[in-house]
Protein backbone atom coordinates (compact mmCIF):
# COMPACT_ATOMS: atom_id res chain seq x y z
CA UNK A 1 199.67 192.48 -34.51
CA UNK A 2 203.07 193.98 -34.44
CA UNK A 3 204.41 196.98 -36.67
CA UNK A 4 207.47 195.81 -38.49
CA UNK A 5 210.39 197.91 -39.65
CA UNK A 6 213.55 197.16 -41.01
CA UNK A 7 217.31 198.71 -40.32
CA UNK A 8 218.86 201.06 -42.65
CA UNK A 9 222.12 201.53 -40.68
CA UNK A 10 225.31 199.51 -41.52
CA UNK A 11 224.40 198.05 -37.77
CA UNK A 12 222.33 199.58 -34.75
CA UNK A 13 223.10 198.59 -31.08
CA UNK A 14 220.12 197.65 -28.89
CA UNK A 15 220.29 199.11 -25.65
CA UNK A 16 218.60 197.46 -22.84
CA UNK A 17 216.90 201.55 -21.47
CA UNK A 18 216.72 204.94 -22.58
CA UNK A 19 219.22 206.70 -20.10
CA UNK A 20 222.74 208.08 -20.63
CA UNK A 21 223.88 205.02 -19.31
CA UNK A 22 222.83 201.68 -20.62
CA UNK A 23 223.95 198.09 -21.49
CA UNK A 24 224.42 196.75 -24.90
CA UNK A 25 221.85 193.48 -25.23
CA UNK A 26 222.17 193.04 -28.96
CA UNK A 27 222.85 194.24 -32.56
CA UNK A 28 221.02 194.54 -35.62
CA UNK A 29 222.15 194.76 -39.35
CA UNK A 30 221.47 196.86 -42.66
CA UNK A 31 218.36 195.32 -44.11
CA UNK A 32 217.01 193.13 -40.94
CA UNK A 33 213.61 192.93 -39.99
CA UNK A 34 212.34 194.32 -36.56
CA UNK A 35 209.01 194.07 -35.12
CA UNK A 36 208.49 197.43 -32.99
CA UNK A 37 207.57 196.66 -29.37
CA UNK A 38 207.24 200.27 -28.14
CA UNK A 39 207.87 204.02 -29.16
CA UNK A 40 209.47 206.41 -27.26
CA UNK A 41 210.30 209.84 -28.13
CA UNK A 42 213.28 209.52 -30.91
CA UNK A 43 213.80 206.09 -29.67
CA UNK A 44 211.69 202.26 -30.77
CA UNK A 45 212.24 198.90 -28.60
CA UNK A 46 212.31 196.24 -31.19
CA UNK A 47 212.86 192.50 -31.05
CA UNK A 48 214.88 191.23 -33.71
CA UNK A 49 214.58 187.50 -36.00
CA UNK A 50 216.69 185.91 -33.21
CA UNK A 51 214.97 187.25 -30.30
CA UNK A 52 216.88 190.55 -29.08
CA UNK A 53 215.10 192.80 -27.75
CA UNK A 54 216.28 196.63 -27.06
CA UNK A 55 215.47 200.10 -27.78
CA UNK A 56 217.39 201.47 -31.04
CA UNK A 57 217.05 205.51 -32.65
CA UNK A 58 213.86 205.79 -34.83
CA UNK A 59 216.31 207.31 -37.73
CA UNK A 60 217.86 203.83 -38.43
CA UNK A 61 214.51 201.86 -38.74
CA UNK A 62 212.30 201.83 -42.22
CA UNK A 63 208.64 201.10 -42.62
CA UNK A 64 207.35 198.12 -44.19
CA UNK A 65 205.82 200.48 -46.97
CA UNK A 66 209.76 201.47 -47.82
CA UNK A 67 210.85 197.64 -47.43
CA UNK A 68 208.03 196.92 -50.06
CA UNK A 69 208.51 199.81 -52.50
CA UNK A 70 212.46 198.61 -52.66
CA UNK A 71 211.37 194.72 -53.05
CA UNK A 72 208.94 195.90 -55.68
CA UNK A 73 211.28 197.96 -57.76
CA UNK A 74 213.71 194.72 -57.57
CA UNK A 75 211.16 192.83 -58.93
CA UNK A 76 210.42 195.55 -61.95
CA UNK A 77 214.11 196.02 -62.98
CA UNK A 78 214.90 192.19 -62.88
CA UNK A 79 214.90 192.08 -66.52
CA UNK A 80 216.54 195.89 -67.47
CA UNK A 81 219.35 196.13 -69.55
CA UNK A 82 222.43 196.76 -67.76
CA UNK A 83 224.36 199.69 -69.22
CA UNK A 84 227.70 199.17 -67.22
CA UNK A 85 229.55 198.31 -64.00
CA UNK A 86 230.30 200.83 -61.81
CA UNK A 87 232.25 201.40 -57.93
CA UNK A 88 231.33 203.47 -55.25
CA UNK A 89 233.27 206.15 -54.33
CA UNK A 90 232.30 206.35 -50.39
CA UNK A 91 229.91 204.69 -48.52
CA UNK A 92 226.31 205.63 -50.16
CA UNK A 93 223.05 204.86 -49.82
CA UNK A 94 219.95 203.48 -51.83
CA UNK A 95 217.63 205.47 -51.87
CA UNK A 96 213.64 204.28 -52.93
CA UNK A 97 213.60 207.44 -55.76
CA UNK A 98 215.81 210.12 -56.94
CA UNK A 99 216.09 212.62 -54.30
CA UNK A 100 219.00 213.12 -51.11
CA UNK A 101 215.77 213.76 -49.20
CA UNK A 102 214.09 210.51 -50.34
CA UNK A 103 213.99 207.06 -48.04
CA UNK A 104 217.07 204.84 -48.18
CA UNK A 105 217.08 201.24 -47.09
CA UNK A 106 220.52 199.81 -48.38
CA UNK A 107 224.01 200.95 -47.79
CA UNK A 108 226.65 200.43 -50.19
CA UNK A 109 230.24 200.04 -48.90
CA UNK A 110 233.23 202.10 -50.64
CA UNK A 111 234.64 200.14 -53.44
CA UNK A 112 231.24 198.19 -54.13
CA UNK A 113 230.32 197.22 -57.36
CA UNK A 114 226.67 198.01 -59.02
CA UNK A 115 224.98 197.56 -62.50
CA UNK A 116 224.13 200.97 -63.76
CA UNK A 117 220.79 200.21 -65.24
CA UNK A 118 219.11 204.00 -65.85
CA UNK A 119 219.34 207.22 -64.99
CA UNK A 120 217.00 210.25 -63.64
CA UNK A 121 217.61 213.95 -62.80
CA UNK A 122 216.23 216.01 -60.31
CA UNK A 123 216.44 219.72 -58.27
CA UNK A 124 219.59 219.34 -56.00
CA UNK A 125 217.97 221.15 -52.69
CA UNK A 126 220.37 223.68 -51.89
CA UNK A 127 220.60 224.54 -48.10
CA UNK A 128 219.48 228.10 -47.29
CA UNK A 129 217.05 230.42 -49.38
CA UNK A 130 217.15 231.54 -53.08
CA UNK A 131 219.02 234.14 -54.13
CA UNK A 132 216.97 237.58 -55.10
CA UNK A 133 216.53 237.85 -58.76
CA UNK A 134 215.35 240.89 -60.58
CA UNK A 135 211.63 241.60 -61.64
CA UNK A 136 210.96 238.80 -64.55
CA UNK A 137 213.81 237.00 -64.20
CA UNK A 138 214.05 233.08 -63.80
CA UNK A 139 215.13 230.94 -60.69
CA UNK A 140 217.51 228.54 -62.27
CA UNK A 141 217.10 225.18 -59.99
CA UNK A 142 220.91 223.21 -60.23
CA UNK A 143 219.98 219.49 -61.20
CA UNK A 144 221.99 216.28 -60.45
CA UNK A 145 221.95 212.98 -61.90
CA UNK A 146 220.98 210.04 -60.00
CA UNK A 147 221.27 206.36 -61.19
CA UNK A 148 219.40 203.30 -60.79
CA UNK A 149 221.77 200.58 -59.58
CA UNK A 150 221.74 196.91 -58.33
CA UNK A 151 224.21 196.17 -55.86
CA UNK A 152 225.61 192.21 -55.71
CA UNK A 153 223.16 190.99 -52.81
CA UNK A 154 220.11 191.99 -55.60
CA UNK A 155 219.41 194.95 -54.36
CA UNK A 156 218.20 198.05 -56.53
CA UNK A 157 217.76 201.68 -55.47
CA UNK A 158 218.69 204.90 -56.80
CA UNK A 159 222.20 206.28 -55.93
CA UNK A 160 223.46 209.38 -56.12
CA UNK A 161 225.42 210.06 -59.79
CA UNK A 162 228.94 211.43 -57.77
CA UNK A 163 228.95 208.66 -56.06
CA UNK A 164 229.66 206.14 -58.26
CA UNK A 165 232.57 205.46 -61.47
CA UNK A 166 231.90 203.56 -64.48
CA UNK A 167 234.19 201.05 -64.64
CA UNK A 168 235.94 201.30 -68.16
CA UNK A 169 239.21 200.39 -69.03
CA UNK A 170 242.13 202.94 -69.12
CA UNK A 171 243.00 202.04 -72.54
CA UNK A 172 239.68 203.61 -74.38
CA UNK A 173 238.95 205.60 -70.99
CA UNK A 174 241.99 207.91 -72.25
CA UNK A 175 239.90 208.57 -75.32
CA UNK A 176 236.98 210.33 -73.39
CA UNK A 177 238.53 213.91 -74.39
CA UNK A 178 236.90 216.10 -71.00
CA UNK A 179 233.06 213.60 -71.83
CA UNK A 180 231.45 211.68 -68.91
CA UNK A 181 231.10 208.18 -70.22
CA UNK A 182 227.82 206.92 -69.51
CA UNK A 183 228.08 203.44 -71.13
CA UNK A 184 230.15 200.84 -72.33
CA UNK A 185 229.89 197.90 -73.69
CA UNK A 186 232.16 194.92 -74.75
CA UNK A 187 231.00 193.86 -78.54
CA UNK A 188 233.33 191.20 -79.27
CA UNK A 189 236.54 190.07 -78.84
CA UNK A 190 239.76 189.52 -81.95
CA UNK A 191 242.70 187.91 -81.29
CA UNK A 192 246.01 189.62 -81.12
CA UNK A 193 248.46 186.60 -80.66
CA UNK A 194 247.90 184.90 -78.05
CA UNK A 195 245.87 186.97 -76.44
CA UNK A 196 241.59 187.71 -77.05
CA UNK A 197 240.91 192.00 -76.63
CA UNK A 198 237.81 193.43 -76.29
CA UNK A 199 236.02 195.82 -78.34
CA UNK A 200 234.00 198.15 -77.37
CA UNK A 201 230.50 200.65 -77.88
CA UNK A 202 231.25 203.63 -75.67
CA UNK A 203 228.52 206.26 -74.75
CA UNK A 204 229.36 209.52 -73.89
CA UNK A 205 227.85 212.66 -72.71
CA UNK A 206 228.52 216.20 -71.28
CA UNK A 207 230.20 216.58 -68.05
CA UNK A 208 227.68 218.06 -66.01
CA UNK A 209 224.39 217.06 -64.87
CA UNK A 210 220.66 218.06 -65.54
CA UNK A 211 221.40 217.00 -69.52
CA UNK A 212 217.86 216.47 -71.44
CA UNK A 213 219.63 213.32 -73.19
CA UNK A 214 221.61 210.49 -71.75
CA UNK A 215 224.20 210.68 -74.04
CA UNK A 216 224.77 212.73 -77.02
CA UNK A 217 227.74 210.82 -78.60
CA UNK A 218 228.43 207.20 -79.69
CA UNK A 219 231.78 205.47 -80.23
CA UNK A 220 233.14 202.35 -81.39
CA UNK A 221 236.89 201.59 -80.31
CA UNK A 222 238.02 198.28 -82.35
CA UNK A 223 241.92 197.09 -82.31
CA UNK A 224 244.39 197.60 -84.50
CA UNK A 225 246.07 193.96 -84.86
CA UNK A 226 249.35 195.36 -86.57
CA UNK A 227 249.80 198.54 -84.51
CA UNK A 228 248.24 196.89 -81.43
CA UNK A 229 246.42 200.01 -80.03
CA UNK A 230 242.88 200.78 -80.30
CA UNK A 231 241.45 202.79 -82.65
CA UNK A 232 238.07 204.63 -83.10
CA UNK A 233 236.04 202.96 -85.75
CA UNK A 234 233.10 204.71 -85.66
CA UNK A 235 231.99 208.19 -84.47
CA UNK A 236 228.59 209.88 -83.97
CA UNK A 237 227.77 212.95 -82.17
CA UNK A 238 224.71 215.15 -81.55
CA UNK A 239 222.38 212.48 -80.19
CA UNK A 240 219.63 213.40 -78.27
CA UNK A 241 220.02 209.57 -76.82
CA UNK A 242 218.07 208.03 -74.12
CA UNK A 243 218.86 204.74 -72.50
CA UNK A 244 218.99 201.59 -72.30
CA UNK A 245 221.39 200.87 -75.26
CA UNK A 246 221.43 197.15 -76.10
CA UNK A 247 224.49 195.18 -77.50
CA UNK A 248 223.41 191.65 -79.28
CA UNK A 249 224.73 189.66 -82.37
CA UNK A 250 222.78 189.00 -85.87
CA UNK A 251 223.56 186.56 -88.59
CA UNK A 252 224.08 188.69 -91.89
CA UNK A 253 224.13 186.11 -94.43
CA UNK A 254 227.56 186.54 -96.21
CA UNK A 255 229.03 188.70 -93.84
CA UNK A 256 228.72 186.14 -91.22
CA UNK A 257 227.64 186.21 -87.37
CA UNK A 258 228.13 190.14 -86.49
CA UNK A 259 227.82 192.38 -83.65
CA UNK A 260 225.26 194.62 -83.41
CA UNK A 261 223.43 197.22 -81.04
CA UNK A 262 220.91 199.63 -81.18
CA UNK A 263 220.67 203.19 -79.78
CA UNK A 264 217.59 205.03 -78.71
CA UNK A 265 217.47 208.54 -80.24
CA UNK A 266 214.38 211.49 -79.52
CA UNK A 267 214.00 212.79 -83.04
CA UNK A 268 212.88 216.25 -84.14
CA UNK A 269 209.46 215.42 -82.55
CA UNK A 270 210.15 213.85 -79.30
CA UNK A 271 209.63 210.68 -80.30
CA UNK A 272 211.98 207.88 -78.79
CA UNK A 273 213.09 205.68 -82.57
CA UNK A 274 215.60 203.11 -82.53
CA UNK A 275 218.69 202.95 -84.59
CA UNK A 276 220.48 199.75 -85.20
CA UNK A 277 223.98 199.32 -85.96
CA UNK A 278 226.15 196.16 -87.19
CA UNK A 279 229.92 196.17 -86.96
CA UNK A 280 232.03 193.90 -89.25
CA UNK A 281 235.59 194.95 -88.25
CA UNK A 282 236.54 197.66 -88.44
CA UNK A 283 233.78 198.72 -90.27
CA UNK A 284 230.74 199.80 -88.77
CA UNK A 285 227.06 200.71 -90.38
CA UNK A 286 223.76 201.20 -89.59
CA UNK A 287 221.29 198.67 -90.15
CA UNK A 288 217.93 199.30 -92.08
């Protein structure tokens, strides 16, 4: 039986011999499957779903173990919150865990969109060696975010934080004051004439990486009908949050049908407790 890889180039040319010199008998794309023929060196002959068959660099081709750890962390976020829309900066990758040294499978164009779904942080590996410390003193290892993401084909994989931008709208972006938003979330919509505007839950953090908390601020940014500008209706700061943060509605008796959403704050002893919040315009309170 046949090994089977898959490509995790944009596309790979399939060359019909190993020399300097060789003819072009095919071409393969991000994601296809491959079943391996023959190794050579740097170098695998593969035949691809249609037939081709040519040698291509071992550096673009994945194991099935990678193809199955991606399909299986597909399958485990289907159902996670999604805590914003973001777009790629450059081309990136997807990589199968947090890590620039880590397997990729998927590459994400510049300009694509993702769901931002959760985040992780890990050592960024500096090239060259550590610098000498005196006796007793501490290595400090920089840290960089990464973010779980699912592109629009389905596809989920961790991407480098850099790479990507939340995609929030200028008109509460403005109000970020130096903070790296790391959420946002439409909770309803009031009409201003003619026209419906969003309001929004905005999570915020420090703009760095390596944080012990997701966020560490909450705001809520509801609009001002007579001045027609957006004002913040809610403030909190000093969270030790942790994602996902969830945006739903509740029926509150008197009050009516009402936004809500609940935050996920580590309290003095670690523990993860969830606060809820309702917001009856402009007004907003916590729940319980």
């Amino acid at each position: 039986m046949l090994e089977i890889d898959y490509v995790s180039a944009p596309q790979v040319t399939l060359r019909d011999q190993l020399s300097q010199v060789y003819n072009k008998v095919g071409t393969a794309k991000n994601g296809d499957r491959v079943e391996v023929l023959d190794r050579e060196k740097r170098f695998s002959k593969v035949r691809t779903t249609s037939g081709s068959e040519g040698w291509v660099e071992q550096r673009y081709l994945v194991t099935q173990q990678v193809f199955d750890g991606f399909q299986k962390m597909q399958q485990q976020a289907k159902d996670s919150p999604v805590e914003g829309i973001a777009t790629t900066r450059n081309d990136t990758n997807l990589h199968i865990e947090p890590g620039r040294d880590t397997e990729h499978l998927y590459q994400l164009a510049q300009g694509a969109k993702v769901s931002v779904l959760k985040r992780a942080t890990v050592e960024k590996n500096l090239p060259g060696a550590q610098v000498q410390l005196p006796a007793g003193a501490k290595q400090l290892k920089p840290m960089e975010d990464w973010w779980l993401a699912r592109d629009q084909q389905g596809h989920v994989g961790w991407v480098l934080g850099r790479m990507i931008d939340l995609d929030v709208p200028l008109d509460v972006a403005q109000y970020a004051e130096g903070q790296r938003i790391v959420g946002c979330f439409v909770l309803n919509e009031v009409n201003d004439g003619d026209k419906k505007i969003p309001q929004y839950l905005m999570l915020l953090t420090e703009a760095k990486d390596g944080q012990p908390f997701d966020f560490n601020q909450a705001r809520v940014f509801t609009w001002n009908v007579h001045r027609h500008r957006y004002e913040t209706a809610y403030r909190e700061r000093n969270l030790n949050g942790m994602l996902p943060a969830t945006v739903s509605r509740e029926d509150f008796g008197k009050e009516g049908d009402l936004p809500t959403f609940v935050l996920r704050v580590k309290d003095a002893s670690g523990d993860v407790v969830e606060r809820k919040y309702k917001m009856n315009t402009p007004i907003v309170k916590r729940v319980g």
